[in-house]
Protein backbone atom coordinates (compact mmCIF):
# COMPACT_ATOMS: atom_id res chain seq x y z
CA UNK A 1 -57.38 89.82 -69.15
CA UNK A 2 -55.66 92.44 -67.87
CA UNK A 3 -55.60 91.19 -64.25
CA UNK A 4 -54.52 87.62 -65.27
CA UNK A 5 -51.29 89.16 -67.09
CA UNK A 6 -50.85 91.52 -64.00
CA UNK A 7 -51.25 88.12 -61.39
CA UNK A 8 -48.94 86.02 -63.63
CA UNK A 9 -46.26 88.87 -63.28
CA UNK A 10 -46.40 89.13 -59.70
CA UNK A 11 -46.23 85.35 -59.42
CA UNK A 12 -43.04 86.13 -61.83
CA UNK A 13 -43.65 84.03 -65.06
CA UNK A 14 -44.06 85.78 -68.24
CA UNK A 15 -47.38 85.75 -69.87
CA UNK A 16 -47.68 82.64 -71.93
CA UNK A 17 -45.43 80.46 -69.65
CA UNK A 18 -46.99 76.76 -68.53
CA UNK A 19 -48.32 76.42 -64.55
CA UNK A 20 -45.75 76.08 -62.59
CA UNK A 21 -46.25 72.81 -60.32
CA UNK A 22 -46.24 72.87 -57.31
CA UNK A 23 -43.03 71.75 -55.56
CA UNK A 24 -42.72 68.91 -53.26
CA UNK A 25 -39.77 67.97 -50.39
CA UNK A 26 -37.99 70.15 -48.67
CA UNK A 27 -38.28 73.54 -48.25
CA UNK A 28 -35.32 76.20 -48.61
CA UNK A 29 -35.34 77.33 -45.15
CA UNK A 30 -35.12 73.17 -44.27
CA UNK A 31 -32.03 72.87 -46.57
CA UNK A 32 -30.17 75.48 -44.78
CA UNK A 33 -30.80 74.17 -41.68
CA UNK A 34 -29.41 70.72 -42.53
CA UNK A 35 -26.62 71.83 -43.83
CA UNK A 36 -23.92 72.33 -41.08
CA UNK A 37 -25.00 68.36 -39.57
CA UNK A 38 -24.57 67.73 -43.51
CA UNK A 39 -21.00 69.17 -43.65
CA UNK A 40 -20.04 67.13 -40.11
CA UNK A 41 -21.43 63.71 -41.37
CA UNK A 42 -19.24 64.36 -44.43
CA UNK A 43 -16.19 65.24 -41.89
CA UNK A 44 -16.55 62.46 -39.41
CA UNK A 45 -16.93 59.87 -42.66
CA UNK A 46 -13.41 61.69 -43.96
CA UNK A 47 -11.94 60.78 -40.34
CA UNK A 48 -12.79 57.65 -39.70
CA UNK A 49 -11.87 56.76 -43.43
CA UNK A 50 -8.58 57.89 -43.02
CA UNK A 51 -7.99 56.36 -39.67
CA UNK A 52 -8.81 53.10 -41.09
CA UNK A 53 -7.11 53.63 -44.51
CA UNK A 54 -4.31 54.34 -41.56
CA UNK A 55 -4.57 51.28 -39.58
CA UNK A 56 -4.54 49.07 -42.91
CA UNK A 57 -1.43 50.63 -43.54
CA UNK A 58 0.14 50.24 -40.24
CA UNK A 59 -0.97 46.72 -39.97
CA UNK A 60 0.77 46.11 -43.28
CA UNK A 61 3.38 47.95 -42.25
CA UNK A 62 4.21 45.80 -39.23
CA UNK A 63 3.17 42.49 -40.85
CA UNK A 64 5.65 43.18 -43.85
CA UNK A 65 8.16 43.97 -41.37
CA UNK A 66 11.09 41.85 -41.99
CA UNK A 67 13.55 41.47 -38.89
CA UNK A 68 17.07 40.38 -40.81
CA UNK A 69 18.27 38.65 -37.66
CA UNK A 70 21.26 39.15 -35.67
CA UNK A 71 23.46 37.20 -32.71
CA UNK A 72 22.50 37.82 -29.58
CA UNK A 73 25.55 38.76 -27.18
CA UNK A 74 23.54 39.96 -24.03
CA UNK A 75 21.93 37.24 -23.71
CA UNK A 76 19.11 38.82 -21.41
CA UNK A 77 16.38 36.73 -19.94
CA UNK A 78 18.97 33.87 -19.32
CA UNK A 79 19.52 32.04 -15.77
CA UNK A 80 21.10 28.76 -14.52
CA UNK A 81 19.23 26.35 -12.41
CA UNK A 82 20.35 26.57 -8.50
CA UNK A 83 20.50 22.65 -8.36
CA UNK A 84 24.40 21.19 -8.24
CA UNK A 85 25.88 20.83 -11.28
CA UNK A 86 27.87 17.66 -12.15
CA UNK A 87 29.85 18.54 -15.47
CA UNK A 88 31.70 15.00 -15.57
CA UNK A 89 30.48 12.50 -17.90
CA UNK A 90 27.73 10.18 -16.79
CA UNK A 91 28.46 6.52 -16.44
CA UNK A 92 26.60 4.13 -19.25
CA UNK A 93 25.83 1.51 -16.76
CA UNK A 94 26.11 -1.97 -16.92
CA UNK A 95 23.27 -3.42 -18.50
CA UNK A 96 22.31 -6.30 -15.84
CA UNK A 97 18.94 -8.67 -16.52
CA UNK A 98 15.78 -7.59 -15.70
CA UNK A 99 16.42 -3.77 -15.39
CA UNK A 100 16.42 -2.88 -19.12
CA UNK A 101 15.88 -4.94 -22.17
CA UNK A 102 19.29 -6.46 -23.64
CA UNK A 103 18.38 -5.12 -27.20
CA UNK A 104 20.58 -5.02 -30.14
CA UNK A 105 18.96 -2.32 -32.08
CA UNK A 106 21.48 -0.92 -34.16
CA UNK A 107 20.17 2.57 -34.39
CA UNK A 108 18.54 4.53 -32.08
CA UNK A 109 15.37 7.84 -32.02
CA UNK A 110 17.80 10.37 -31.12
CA UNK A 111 15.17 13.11 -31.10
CA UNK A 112 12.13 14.37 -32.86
CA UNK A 113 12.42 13.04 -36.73
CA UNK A 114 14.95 10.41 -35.54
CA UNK A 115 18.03 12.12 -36.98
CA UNK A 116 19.31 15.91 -37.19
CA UNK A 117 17.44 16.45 -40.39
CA UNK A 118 14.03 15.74 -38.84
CA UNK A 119 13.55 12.52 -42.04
CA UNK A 120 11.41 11.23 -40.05
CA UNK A 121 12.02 7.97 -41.73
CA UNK A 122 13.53 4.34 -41.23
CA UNK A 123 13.42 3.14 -44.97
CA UNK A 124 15.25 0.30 -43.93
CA UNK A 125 13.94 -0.98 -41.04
CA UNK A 126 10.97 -2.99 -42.71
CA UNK A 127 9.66 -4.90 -39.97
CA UNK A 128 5.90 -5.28 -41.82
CA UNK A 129 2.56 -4.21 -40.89
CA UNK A 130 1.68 -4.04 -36.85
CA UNK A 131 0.59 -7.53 -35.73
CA UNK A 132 0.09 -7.45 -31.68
CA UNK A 133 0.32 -5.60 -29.35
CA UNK A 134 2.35 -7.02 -26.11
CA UNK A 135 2.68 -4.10 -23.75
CA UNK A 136 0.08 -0.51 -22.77
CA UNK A 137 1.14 1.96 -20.36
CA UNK A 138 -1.14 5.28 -19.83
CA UNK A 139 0.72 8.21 -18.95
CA UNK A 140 -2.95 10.22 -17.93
CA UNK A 141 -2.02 13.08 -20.55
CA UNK A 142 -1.78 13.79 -23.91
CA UNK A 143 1.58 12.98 -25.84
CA UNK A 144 1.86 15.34 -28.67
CA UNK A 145 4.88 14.08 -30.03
CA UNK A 146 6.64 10.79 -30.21
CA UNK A 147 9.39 9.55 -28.02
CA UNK A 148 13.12 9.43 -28.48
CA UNK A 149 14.47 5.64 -27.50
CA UNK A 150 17.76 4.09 -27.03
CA UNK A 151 19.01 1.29 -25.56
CA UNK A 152 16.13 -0.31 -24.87
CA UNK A 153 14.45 2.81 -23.08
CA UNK A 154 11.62 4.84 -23.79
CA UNK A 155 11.72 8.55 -23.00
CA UNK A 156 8.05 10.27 -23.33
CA UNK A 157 7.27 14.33 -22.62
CA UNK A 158 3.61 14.93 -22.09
CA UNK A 159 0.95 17.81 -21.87
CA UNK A 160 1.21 17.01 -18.23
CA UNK A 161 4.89 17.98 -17.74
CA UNK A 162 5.62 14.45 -16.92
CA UNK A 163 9.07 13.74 -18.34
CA UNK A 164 8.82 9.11 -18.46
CA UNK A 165 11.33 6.81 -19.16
CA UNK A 166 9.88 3.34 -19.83
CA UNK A 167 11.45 0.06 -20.17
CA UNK A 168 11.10 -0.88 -23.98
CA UNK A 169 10.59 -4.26 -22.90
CA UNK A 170 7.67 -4.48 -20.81
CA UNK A 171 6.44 -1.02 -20.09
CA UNK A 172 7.65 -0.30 -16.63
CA UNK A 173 8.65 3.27 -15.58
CA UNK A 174 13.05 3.86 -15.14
CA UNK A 175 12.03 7.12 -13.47
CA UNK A 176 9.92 10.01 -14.13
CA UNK A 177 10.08 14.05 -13.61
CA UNK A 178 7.40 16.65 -13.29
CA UNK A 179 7.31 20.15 -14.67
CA UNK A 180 6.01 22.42 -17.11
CA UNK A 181 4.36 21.55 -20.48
CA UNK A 182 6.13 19.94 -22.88
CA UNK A 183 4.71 19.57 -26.55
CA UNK A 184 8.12 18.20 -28.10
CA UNK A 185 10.09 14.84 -28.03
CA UNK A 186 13.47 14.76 -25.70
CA UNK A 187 16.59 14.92 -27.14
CA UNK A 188 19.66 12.05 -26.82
CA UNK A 189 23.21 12.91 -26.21
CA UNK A 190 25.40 10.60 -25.31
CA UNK A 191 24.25 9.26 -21.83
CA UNK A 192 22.26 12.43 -21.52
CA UNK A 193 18.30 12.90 -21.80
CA UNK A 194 17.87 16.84 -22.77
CA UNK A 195 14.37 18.23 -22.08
CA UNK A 196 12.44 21.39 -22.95
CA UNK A 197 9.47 22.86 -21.89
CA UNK A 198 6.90 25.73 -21.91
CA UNK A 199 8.09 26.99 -18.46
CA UNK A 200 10.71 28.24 -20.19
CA UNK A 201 13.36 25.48 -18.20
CA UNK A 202 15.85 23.48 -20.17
CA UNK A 203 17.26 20.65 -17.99
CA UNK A 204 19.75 17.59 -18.98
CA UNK A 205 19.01 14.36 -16.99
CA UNK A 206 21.77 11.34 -16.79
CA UNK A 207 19.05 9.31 -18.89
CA UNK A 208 19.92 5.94 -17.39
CA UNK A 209 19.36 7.27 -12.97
CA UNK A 210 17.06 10.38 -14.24
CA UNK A 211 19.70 12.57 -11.87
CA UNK A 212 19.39 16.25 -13.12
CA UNK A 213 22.62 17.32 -13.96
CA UNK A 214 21.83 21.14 -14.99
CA UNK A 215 18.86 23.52 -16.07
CA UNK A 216 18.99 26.92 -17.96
CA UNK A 217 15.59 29.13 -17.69
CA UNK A 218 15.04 31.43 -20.23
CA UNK A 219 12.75 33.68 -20.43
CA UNK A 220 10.23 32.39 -23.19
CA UNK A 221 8.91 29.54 -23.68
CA UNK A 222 10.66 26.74 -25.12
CA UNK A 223 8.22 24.48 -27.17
CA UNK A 224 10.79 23.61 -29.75
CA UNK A 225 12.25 19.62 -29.68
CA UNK A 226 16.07 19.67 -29.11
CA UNK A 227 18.97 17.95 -31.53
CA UNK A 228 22.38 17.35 -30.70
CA UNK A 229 25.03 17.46 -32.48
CA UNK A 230 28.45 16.21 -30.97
CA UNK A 231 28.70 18.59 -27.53
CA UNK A 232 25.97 20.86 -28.36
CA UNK A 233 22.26 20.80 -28.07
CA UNK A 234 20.25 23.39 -30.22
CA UNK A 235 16.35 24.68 -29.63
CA UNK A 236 14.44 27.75 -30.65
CA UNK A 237 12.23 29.77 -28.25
CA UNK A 238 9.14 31.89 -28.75
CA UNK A 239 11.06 35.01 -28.30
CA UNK A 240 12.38 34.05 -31.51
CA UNK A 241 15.41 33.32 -30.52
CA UNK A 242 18.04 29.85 -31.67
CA UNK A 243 20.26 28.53 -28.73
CA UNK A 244 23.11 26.55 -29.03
CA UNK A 245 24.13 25.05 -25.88
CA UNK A 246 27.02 22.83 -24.32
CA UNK A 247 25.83 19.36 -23.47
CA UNK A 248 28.08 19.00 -20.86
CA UNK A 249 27.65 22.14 -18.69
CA UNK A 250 24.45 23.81 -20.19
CA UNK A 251 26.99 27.30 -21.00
CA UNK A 252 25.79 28.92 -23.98
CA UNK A 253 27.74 28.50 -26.80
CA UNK A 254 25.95 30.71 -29.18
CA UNK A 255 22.06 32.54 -29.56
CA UNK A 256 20.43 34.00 -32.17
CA UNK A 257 17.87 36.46 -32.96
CA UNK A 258 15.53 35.77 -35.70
CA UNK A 259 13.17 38.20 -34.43
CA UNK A 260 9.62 36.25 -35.03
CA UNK A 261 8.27 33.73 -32.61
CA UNK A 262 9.86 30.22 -32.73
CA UNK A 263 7.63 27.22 -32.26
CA UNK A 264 9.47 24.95 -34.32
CA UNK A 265 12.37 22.72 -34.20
CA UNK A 266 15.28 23.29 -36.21
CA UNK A 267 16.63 20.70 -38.44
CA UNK A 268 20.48 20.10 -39.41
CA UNK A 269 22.40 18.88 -42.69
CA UNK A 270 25.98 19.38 -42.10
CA UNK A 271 27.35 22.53 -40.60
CA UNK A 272 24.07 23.98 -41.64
CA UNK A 273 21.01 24.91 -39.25
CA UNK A 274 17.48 25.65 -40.65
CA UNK A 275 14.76 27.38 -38.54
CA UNK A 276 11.22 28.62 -39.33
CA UNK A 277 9.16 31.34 -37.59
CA UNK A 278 5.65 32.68 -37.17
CA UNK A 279 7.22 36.03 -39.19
CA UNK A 280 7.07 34.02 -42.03
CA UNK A 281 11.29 33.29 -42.18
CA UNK A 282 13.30 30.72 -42.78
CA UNK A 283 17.23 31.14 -41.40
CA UNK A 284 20.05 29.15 -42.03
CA UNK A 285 22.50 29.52 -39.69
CA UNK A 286 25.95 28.29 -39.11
CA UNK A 287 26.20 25.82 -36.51
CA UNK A 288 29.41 26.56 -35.03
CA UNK A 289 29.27 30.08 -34.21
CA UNK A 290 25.18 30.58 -34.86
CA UNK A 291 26.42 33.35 -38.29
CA UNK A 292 23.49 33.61 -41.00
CA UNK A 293 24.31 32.10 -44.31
CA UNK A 294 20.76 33.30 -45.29
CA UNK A 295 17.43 34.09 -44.42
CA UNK A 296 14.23 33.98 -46.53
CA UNK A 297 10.48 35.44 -46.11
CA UNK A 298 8.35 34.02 -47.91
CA UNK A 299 4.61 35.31 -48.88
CA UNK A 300 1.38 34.19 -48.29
CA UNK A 301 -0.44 36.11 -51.19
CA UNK A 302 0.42 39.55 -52.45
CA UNK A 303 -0.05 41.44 -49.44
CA UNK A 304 0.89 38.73 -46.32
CA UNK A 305 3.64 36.95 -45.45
CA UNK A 306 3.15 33.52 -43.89
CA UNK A 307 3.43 31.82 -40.93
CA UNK A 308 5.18 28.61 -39.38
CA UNK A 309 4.95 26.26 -36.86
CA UNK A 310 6.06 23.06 -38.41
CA UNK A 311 9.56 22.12 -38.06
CA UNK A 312 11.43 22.04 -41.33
CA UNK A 313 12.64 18.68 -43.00
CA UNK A 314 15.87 18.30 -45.33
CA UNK A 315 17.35 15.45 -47.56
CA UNK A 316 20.73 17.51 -47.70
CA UNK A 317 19.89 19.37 -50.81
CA UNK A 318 16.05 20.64 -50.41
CA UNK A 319 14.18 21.98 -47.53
CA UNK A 320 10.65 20.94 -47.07
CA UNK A 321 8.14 22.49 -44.36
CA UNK A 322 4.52 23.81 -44.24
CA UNK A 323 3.25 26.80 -43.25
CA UNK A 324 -0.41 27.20 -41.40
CA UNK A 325 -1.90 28.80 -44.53
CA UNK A 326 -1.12 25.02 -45.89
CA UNK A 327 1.43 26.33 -48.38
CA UNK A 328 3.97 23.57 -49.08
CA UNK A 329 7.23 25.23 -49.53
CA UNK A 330 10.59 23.03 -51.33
CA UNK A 331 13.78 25.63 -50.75
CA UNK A 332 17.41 24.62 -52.20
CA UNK A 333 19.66 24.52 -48.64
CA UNK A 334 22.37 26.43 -50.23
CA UNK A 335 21.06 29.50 -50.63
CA UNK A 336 17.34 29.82 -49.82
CA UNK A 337 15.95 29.98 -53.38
CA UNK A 338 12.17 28.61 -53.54
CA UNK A 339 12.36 25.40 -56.58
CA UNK A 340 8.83 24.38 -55.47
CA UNK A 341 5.46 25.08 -53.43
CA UNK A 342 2.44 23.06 -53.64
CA UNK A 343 -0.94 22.86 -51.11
CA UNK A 344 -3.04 21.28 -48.46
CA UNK A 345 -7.08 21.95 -48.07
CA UNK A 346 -6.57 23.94 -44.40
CA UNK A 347 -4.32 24.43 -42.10
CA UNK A 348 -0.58 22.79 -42.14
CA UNK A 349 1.08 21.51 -39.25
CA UNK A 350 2.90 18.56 -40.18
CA UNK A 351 6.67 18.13 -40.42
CA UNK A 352 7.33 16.51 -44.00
CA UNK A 353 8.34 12.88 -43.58
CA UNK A 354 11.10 12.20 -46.20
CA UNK A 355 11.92 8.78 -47.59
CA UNK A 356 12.14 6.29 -50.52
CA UNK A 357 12.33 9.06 -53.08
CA UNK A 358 9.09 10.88 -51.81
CA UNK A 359 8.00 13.77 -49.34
CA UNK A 360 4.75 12.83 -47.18
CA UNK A 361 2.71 15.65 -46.32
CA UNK A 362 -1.25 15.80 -44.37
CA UNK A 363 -3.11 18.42 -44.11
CA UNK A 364 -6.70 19.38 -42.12
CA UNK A 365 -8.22 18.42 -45.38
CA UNK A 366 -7.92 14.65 -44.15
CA UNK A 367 -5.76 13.93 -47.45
CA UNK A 368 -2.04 12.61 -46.84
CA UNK A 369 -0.11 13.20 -49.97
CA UNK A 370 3.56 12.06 -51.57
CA UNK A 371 5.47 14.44 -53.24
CA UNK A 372 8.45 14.00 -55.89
CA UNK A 373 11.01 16.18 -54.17
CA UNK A 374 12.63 17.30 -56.90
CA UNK A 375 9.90 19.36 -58.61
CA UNK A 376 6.71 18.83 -56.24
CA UNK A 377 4.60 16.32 -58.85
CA UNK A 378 1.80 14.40 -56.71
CA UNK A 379 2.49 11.30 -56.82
CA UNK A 380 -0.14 9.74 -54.96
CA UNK A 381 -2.65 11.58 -52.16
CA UNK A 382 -5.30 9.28 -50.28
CA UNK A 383 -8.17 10.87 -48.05
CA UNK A 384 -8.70 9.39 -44.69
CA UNK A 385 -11.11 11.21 -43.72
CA UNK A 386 -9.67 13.21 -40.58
CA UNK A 387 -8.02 16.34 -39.76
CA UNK A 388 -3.82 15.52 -39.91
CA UNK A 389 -2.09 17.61 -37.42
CA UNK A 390 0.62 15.76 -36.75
CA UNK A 391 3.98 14.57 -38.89
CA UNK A 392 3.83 11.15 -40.29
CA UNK A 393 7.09 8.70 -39.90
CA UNK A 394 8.06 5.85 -42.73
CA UNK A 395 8.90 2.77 -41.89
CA UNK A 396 10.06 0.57 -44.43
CA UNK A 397 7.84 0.85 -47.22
CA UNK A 398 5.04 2.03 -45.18
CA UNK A 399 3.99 5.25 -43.82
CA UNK A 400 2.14 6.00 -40.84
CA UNK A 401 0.08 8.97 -39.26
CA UNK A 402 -2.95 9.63 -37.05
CA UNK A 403 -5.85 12.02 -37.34
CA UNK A 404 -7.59 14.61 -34.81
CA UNK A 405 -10.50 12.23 -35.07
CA UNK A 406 -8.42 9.59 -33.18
CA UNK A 407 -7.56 6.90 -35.73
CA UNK A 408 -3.99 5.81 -36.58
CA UNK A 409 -3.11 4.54 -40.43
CA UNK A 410 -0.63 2.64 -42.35
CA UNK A 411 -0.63 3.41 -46.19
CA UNK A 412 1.72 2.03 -48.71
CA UNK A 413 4.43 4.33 -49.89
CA UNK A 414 4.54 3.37 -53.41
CA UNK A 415 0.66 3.64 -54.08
CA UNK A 416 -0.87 5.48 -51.01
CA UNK A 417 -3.10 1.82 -50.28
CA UNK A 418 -4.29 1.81 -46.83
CA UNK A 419 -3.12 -1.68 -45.00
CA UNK A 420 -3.40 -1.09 -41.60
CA UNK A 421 -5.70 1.12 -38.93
CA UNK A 422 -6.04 1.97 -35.48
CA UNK A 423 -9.30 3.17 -34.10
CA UNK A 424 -6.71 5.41 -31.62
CA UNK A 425 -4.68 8.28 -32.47
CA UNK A 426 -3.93 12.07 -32.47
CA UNK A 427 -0.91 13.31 -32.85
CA UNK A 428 2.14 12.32 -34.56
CA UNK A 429 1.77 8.71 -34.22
CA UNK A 430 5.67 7.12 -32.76
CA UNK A 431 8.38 5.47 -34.27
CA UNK A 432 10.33 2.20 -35.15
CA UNK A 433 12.96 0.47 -34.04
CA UNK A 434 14.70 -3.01 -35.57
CA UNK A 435 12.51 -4.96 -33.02
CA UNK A 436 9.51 -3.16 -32.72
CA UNK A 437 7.13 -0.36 -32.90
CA UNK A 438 6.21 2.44 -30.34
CA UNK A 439 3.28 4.62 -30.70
CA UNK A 440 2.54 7.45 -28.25
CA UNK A 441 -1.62 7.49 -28.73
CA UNK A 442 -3.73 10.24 -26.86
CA UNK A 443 -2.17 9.27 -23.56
CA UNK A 444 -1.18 5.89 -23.67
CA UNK A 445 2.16 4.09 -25.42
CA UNK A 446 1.49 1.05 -26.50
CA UNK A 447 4.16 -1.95 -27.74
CA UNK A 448 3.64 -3.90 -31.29
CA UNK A 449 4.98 -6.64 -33.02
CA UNK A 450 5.75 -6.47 -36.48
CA UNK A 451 5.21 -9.40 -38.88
CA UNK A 452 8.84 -9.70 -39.36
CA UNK A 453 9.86 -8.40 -35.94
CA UNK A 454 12.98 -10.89 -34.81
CA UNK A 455 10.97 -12.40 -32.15
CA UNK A 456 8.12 -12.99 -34.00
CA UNK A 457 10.54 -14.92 -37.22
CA UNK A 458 12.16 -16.71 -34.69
CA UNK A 459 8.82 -18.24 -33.30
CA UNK A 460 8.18 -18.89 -36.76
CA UNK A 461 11.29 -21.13 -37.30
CA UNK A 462 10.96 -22.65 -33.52
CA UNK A 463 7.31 -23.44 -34.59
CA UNK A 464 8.23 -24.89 -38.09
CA UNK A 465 11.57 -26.33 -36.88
CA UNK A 466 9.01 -28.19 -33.86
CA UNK A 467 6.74 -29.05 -36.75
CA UNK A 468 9.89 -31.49 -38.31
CA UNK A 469 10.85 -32.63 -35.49
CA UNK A 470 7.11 -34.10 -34.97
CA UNK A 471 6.67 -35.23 -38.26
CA UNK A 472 10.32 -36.73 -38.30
CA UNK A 473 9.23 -38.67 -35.28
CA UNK A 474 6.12 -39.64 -37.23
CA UNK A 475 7.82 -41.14 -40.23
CA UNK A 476 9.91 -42.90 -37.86
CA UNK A 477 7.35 -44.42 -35.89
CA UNK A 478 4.98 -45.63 -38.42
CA UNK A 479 7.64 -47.22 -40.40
CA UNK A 480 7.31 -50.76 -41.43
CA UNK A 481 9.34 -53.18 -39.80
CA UNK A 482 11.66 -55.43 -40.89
């Protein structure tokens, strides 16, 4: 007894006290080993934490950062072409048969969107639904964007670099110029054809000879579509800069910094220019002298802002565009302020096509919808099935666009009804004129007839007016005699 009280002290429990089990794990001396590599995993955990707590916050950082814009007065990256420059006005030429068509179109494609506030539209040119084709030319690249015509003359950029001007009438190539990229749509002024392109070259071309007449080179590329206005040409570039430039000489006028990467085209309502940028901005600039009458950023969710490529679209009084996110935005042009947004399943690339008291938007979701501009009510939406990458264009009271999956559409624009399709297509899909339609397809540009073109109502009447005549002679010849 004795000796089992003396053990049970040496083993340190008091008499009485339950067995004490046997521990498992880790032994003391262990513990201390593991300690110090304990303390370091704990460190380098701490670290690398805070360096990417860190790099969140510089990434957030720079993505909120919100360049406010200024002019640019030094102008650097800037050079003139070496080629002669011929600063008198070029010559309309005599329109003589057989070298362009003798059209009477009252109102020509001046550049992308077919006026300075990118509409996009021809509500009154209602020529019907396309009935035949009667020319095809392939140009052997893709054509992103649609052409610019006047006069009877076709001009065409393409992925190539190939710079086309085509005979409205039958097809046949004016003249052509190679050089660098060019995803946009040449711009009209006056008898001069102005042309951008990736390369970072801006050169004017007498549009009737194709003579170059001047070329700027800027350092950036220039993927933006021009618009002039009177004796200036305007154009963003992905340096984020907006240029105003003389028509006549190629001199800058005016440049602005936006600071953000321009891809788009700007649009113009008055003495007002609108830009968007890949920062997520929106300017409105002055056009005479390039001065900001505002600027807006607007914000993807809580934390981003967003991004644009497509151009912006205007009725005067509200600014439409898209951003990639697919966030519709609807701005008031006076002073920035956001009335509307709305959105598209995907990405957004389209311009908005404005006419006939709606705004037509696609998106990658395959699903072209009209939007009441005033407050951003759906009015209709109609799924085609196929990713919509490029802007849609009215023409009378139809609307047409083309998918990535290479089929063209014509929907109704009071009820969305499809009433036309082409199993050809990409991009944005060409325009009208008062004669006839042009689309720029993949890589060919192809000629149609509308059911009411001219030609096509006049060989209505010369068919029905031949028709009387016959049955005149009829009557007349089976009549009884005496």
């Amino acid at each position: 007894m004795h000796s089992a009280r003396a053990q049970l002290r040496r083993a340190g429990r008091p008499p009485g006290a339950a067995p004490r089990l046997k521990r498992s794990g880790i032994s003391p001396r262990w513990h201390t080993a593991f300690e110090p590599l304990r303390r370091r995993i704990v460190v380098i955990a701490l670290v690398l934490l805070l360096l990417v707590a860190g790099a969140i916050v510089a990434v957030l950082i720079r993505y909120n950062n919100r360049p406010q814009g200024e002019l640019d007065t030094n102008l650097k990256g800037i050079s003139y072409g070496s080629v002669a420059t011929d600063t008198t006005a070029a010559a309309r030429p005599k329109k003589r048969k057989g070298r362009y068509h003798l059209v009477d179109d009252k109102r020509c494609w001046l550049n992308f969107g077919g006026d300075p506030q990118r509409s996009l539209s021809r509500p009154n040119i209602d020529i019907g639904k396309p009935l035949r084709h009667f020319w095809v030319t392939g140009l052997g690249s893709y054509i992103e964007y649609p052409p610019a015509y006047c006069d009877g003359i076709l001009y065409i950029n393409t992925f190539g670099g190939r710079t086309v001007a085509l005979n409205s009438h039958n097809g046949h190539r004016i003249w052509q110029h190679f050089g660098g990229r060019k995803p946009s749509t040449p711009a009209i002024a006056g008898t001069r054809l102005i042309v951008t392109s990736t390369d970072g070259t801006v050169t004017a071309y007498n549009r009737f000879t194709g003579r170059r007449l001047w070329q700027l080179r800027i350092a950036a590329k220039v993927e933006s579509s021009p618009v002039a206005i009177g004796r200036v040409v305007y154009f963003g570039a992905t340096d984020g800069r907006v240029f105003a430039v003389y028509v006549r000489t190629g001199r800058i006028r005016w440049a602005y910094d936006t600071g953000g990467r321009i891809n788009s085209s700007p649009s113009i309502s008055g003495n007002r220019l609108f830009i968007t940028t890949y920062a997520g901005s929106i300017f409105c600039l002055r056009v005479g002298d390039g001065h900001k009458i505002w600027s807006n950023y607007l914000k993807r969710d809580a934390l981003r802002y967003d991004s644009f490529y497509a151009s912006p679209s205007t009725d005067g009084h509200r600014l439409f565009t898209i951003s990639r996110s697919g966030k519709i935005y609807a701005l008031l042009t006076s002073n920035g302020h956001v009335i509307w947004t709305a959105h598209v399943g995907g990405y957004g690339y389209t311009t908005p096509a404005i006419a006939r008291g709606r705004v037509f938007i696609g998106g990658f979701d395959g699903i072209l919808r009209a939007f009441r501009p005033s407050n951003g009510k759906v009015i209709w939406q109609r799924y085609v099935g196929g990713r919509i990458l490029g802007g849609a264009f009215v023409a009378g009271n139809l609307v047409f666009f083309s998918t990535l999956e290479r089929k063209t559409y014509a929907l109704r624009t009071s009820d969305g009804k499809v009433v036309w399709k082409l199993n050809i297509g990409k991009y944005s899909p060409g325009i009208v004129t008062e004669r006839h339609y042009f689309f720029t397809l993949n890589g060919i540009v192809m000629a149609w007839h509308g059911r009411r073109s001219p030609q096509i109502l006049a060989l209505r009447r010369a068919k029905r007016l031949h028709a009387a005549q016959k049955s005149a002679k009829r009557r007349v010849t089976t009549a009884p005699k005496g």
